[in-house]
Protein backbone atom coordinates (compact mmCIF):
# COMPACT_ATOMS: atom_id res chain seq x y z
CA UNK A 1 87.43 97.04 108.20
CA UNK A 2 86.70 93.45 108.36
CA UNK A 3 87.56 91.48 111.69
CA UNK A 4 89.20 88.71 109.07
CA UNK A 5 91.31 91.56 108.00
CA UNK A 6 92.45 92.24 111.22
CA UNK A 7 93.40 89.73 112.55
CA UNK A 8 95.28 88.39 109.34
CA UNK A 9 97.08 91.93 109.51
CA UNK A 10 97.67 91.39 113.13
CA UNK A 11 98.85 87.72 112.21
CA UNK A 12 101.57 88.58 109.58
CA UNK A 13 102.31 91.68 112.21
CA UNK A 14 103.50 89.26 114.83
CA UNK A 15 104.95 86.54 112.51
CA UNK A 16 106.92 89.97 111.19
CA UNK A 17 108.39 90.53 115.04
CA UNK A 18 108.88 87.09 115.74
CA UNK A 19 111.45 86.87 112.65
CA UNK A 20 112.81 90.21 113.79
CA UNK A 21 113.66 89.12 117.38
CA UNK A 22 115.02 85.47 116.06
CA UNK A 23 117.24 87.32 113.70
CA UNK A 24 118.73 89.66 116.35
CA UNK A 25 119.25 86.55 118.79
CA UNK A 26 121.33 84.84 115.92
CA UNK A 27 123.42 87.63 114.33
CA UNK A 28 127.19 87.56 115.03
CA UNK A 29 127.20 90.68 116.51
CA UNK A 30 125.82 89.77 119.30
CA UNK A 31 127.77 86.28 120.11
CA UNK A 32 130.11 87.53 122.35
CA UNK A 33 127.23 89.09 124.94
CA UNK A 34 125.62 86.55 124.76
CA UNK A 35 128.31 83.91 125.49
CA UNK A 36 128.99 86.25 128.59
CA UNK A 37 126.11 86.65 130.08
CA UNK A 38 125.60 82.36 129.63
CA UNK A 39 128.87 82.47 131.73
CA UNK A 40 126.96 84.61 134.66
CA UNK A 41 125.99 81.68 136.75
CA UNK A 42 129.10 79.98 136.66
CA UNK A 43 131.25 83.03 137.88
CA UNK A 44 133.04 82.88 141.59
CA UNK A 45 132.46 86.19 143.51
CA UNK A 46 135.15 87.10 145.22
């Protein structure tokens, strides 16, 4: 195996996750823990 090979493999690889991880962070399904936990900080403790 050519090291060109690899590291284009390796390359598209981690473009690959990259798109994976940005789509989870931006699907609906997730809003609402997300809007939560931006609301952590900002909660009193009683």
């Amino acid at each position: 195996m050519d090291i060109n090979l690899l590291r284009s493999v390796v390359t598209v690889l981690t473009f690959a996750i990259f798109l994976a991880i940005v789509w989870w962070a931006m699907s609906q399904s997730n809003q609402s823990d997300f809007d939560e936990a931006a609301q952590l900080p900002f909660r009193q403790e009683d």
